[in-house]
N, C-alpha and C. Protein backbone atom coordinates (compact mmCIF):
# COMPACT_ATOMS: atom_id res chain seq x y z
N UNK A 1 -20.57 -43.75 16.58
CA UNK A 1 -21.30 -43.00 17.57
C UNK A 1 -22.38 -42.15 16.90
N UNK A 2 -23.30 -42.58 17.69
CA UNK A 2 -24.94 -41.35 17.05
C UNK A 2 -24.62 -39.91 17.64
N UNK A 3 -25.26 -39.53 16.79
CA UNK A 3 -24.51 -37.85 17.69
C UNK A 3 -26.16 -37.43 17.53
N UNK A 4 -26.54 -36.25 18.66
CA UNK A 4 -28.15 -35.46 18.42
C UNK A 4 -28.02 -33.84 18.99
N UNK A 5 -28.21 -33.31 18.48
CA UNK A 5 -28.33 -32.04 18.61
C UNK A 5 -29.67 -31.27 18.91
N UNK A 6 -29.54 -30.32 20.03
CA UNK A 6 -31.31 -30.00 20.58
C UNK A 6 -31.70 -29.22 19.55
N UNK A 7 -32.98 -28.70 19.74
CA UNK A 7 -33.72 -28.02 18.54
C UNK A 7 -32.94 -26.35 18.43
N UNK A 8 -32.60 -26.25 19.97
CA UNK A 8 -31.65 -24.54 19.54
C UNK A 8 -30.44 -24.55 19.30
N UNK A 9 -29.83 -25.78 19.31
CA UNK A 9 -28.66 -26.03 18.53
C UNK A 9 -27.28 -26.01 19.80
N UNK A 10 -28.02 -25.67 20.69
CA UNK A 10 -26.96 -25.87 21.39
C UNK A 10 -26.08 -27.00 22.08
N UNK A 11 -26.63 -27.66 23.21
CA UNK A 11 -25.71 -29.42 23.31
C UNK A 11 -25.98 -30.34 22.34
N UNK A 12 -24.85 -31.11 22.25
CA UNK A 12 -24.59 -32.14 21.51
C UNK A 12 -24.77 -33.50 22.20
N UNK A 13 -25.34 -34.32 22.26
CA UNK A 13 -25.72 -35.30 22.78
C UNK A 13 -25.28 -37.10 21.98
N UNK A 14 -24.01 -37.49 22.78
CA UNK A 14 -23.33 -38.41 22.03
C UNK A 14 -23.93 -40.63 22.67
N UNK A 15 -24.40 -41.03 22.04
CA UNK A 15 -24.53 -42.70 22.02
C UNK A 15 -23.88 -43.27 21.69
N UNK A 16 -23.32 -43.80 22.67
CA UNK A 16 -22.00 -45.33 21.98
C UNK A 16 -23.29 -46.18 21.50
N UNK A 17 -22.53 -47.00 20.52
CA UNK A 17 -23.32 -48.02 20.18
C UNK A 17 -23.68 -48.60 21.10
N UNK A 18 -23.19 -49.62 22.00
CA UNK A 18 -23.83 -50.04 22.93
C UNK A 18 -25.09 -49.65 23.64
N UNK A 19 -25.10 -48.57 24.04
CA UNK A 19 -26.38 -47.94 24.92
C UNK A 19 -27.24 -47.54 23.33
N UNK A 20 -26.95 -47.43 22.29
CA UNK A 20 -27.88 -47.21 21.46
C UNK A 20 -28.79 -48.31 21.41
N UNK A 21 -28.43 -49.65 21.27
CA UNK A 21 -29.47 -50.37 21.34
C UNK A 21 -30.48 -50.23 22.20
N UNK A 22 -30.04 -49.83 23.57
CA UNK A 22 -31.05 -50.01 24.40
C UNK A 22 -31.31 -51.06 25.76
N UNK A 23 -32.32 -51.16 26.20
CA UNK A 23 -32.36 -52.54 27.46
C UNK A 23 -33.96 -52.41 27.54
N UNK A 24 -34.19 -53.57 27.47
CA UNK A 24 -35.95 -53.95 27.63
C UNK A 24 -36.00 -53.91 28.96
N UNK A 25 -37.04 -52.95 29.49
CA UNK A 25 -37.52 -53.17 30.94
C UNK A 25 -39.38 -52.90 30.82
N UNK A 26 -39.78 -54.14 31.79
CA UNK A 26 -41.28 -53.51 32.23
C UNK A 26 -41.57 -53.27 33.52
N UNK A 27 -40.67 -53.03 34.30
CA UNK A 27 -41.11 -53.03 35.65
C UNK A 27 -40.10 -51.56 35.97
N UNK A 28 -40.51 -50.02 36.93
CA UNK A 28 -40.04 -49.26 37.20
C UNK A 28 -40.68 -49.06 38.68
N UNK A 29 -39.10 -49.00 39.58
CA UNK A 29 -39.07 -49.02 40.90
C UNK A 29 -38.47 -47.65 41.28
N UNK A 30 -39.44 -46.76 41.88
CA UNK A 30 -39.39 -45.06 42.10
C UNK A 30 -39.10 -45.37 43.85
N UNK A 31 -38.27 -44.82 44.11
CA UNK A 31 -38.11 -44.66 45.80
C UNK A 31 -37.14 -42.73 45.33
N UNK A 32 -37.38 -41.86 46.92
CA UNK A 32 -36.93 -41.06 46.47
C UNK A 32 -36.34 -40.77 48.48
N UNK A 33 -35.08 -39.66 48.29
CA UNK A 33 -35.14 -39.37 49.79
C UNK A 33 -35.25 -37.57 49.21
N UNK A 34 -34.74 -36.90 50.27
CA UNK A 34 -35.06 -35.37 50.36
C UNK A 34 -33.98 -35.16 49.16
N UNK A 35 -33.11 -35.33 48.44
CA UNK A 35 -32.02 -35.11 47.94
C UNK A 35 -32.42 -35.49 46.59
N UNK A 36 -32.95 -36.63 46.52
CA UNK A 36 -32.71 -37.57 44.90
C UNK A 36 -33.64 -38.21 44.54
N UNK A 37 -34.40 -38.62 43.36
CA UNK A 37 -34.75 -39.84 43.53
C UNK A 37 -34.31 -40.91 42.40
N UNK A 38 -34.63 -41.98 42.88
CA UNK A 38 -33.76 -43.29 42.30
C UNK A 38 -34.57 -44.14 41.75
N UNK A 39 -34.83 -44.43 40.51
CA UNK A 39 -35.62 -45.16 39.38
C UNK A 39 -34.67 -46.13 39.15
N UNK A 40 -35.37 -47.43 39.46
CA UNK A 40 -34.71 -48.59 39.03
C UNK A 40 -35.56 -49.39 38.42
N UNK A 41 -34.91 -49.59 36.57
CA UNK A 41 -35.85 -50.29 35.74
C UNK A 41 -35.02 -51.39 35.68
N UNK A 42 -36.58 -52.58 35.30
CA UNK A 42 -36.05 -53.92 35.53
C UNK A 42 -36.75 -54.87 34.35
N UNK A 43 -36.42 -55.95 34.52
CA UNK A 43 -37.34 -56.57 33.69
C UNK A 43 -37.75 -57.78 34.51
N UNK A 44 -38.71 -57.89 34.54
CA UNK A 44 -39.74 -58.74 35.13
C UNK A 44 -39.81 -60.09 34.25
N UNK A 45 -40.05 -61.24 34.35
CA UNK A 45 -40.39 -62.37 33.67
C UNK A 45 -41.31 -63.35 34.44
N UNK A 46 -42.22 -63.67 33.66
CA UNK A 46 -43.40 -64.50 34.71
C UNK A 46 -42.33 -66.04 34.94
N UNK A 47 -42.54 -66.93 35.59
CA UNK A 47 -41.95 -67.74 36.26
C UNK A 47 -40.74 -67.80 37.11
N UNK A 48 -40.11 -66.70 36.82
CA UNK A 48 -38.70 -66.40 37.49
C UNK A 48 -39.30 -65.61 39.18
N UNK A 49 -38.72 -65.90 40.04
CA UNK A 49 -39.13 -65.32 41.14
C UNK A 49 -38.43 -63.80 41.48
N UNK A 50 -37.74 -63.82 40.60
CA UNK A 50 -36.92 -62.01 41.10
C UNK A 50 -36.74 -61.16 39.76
N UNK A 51 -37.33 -60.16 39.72
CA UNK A 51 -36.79 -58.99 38.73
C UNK A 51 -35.69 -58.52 38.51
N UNK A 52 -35.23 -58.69 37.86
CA UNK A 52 -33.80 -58.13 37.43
C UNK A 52 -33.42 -56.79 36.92
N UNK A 53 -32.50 -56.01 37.93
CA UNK A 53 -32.87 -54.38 37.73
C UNK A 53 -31.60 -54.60 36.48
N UNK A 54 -32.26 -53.74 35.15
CA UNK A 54 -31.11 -53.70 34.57
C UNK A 54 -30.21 -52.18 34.05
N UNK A 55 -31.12 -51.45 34.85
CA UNK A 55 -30.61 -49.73 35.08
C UNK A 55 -31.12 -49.33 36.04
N UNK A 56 -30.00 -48.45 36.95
CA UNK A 56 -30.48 -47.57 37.79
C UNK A 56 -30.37 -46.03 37.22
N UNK A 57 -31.06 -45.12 37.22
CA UNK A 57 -30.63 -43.55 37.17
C UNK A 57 -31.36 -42.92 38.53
N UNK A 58 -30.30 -41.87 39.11
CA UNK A 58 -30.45 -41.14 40.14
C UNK A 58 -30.27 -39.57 39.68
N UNK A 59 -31.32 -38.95 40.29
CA UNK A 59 -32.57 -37.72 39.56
C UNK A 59 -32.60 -36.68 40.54
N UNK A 60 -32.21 -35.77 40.95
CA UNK A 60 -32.32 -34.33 41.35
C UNK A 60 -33.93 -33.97 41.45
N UNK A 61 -34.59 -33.99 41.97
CA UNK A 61 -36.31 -33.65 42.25
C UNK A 61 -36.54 -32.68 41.12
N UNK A 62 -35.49 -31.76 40.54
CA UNK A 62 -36.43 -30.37 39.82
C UNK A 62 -35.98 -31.44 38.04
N UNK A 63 -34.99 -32.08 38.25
CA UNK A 63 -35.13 -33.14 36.76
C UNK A 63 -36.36 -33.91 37.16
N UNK A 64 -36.59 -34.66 38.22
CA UNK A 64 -37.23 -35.88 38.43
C UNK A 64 -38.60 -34.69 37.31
N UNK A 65 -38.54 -33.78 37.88
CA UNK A 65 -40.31 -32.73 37.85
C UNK A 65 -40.17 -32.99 36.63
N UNK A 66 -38.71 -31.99 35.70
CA UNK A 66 -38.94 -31.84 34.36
C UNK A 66 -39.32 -33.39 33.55
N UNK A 67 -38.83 -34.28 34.09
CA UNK A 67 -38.42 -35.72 33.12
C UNK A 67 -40.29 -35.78 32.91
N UNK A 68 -40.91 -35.74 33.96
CA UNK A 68 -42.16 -36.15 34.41
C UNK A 68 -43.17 -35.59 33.62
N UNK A 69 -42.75 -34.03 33.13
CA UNK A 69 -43.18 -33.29 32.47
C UNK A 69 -43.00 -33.48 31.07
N UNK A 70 -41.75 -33.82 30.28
CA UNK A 70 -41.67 -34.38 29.61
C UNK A 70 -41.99 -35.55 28.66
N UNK A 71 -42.53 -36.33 29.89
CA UNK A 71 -43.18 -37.69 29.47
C UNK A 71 -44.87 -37.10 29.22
N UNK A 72 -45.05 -36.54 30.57
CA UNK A 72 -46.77 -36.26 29.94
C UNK A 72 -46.75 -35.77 28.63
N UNK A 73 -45.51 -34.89 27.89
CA UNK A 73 -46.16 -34.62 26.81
C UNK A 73 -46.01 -35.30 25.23
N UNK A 74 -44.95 -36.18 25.54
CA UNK A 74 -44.88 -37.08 24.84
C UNK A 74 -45.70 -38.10 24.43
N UNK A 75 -46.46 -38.76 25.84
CA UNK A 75 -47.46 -39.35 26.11
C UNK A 75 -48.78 -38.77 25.12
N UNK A 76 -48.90 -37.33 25.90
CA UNK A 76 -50.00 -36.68 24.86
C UNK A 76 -49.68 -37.07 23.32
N UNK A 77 -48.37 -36.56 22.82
CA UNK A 77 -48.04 -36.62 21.26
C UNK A 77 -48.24 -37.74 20.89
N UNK A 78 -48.39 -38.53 21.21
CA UNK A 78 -47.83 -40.35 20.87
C UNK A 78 -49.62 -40.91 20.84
N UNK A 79 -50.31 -40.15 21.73
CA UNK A 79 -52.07 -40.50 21.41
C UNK A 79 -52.50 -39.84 20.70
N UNK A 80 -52.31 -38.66 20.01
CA UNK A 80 -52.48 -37.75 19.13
C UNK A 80 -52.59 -38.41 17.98
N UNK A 81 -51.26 -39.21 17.59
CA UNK A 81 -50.74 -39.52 16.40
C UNK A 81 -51.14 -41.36 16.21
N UNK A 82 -51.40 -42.11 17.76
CA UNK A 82 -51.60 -43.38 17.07
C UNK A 82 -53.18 -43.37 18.53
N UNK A 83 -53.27 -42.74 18.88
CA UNK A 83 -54.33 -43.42 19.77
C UNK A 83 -54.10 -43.64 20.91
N UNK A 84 -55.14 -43.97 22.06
CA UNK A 84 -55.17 -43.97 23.34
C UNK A 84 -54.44 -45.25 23.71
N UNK A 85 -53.53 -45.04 24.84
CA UNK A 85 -52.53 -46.19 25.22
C UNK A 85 -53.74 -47.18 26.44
N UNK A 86 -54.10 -47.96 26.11
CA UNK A 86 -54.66 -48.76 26.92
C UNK A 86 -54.19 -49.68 28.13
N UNK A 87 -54.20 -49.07 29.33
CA UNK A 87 -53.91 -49.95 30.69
C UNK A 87 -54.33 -51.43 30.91
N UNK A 88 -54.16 -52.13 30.49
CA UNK A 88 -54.84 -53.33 31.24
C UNK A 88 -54.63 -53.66 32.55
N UNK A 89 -54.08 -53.53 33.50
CA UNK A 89 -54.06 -53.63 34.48
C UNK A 89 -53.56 -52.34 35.23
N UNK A 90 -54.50 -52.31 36.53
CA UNK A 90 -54.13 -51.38 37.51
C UNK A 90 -52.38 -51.51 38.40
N UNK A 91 -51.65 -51.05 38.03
CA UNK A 91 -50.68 -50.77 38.93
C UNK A 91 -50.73 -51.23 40.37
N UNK A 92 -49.41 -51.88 41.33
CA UNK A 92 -49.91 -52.67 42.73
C UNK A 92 -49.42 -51.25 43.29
N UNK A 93 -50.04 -50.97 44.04
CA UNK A 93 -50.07 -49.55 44.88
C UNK A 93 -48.31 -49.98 45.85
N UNK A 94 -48.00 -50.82 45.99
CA UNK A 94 -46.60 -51.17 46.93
C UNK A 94 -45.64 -52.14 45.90
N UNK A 95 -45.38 -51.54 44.83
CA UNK A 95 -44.47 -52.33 43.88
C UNK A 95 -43.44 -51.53 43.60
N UNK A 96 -42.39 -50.84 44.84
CA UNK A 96 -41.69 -50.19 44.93
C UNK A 96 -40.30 -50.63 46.11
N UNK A 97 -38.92 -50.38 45.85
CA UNK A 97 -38.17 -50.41 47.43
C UNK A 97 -37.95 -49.00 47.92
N UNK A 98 -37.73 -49.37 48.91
CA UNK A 98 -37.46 -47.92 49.90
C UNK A 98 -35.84 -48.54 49.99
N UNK A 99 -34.92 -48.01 49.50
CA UNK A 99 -33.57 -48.12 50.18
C UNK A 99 -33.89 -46.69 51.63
N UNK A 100 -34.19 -45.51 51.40
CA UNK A 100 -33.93 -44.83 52.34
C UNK A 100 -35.13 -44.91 53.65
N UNK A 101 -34.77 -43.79 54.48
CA UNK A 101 -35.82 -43.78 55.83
C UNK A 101 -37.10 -42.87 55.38
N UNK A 102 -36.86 -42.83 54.34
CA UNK A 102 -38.11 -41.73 53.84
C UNK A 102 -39.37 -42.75 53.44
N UNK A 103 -40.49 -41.80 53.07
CA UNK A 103 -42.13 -42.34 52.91
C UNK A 103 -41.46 -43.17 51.38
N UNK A 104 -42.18 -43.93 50.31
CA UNK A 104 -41.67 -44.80 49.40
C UNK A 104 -42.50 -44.27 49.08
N UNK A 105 -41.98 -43.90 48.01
CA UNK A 105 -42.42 -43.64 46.24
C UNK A 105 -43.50 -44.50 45.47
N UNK A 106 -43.95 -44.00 44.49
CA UNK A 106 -44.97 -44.92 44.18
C UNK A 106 -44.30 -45.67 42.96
N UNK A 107 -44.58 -46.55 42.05
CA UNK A 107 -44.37 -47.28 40.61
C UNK A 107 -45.48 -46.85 40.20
């Protein structure tokens, strides 16, 4: 087991091997209701007709904020140090599910 400890020393943060490796996904499906929202990463493959979700995590809105926050600044650090991440393609404005009755989230 990997063990990680935060920078003030306080939680301990434990990885079975298993989840240490990881799971390849390129496709992230954001739907949210008043309560939660629900990120389901998948991996996509060109010729196959269906994405295959291979994690779900379900997010409390004030994590969903922090996670979000988090990434912008990582994002920042990570162009800092190797350069601007280049988009090649625009995002499909409806590449998302709605399980709930609420407005759908964007990808």
């Amino acid at each position: 087991m990997d063990e990680k400890q935060n920078q003030d020393g306080g939680i301990q943060i434990e990885v079975s091997h298993e989840l240490a490796a990881g799971v390849y996904s390129n496709l992230a499906l954001i739907t949210h209701s008043p309560t939660e929202f629900v990120i389901d990463f998948a991996s996509y493959m060109p010729g196959i007709p269906k994405a295959q979700v291979c994690s779900r995590i379900i997010v409390a809105p004030e994590h969903t904020k922090r996670l979000l926050m988090a990434l912008q600044d990582n994002v920042a650090k990570y162009e800092r140090a190797f350069g601007p991440i280049q988009l090649t393609q625009q995002p499909q404005k409806d590449r998302t599910i709605a399980p709930f009755s609420t407005p759908k989230g964007e990808a």
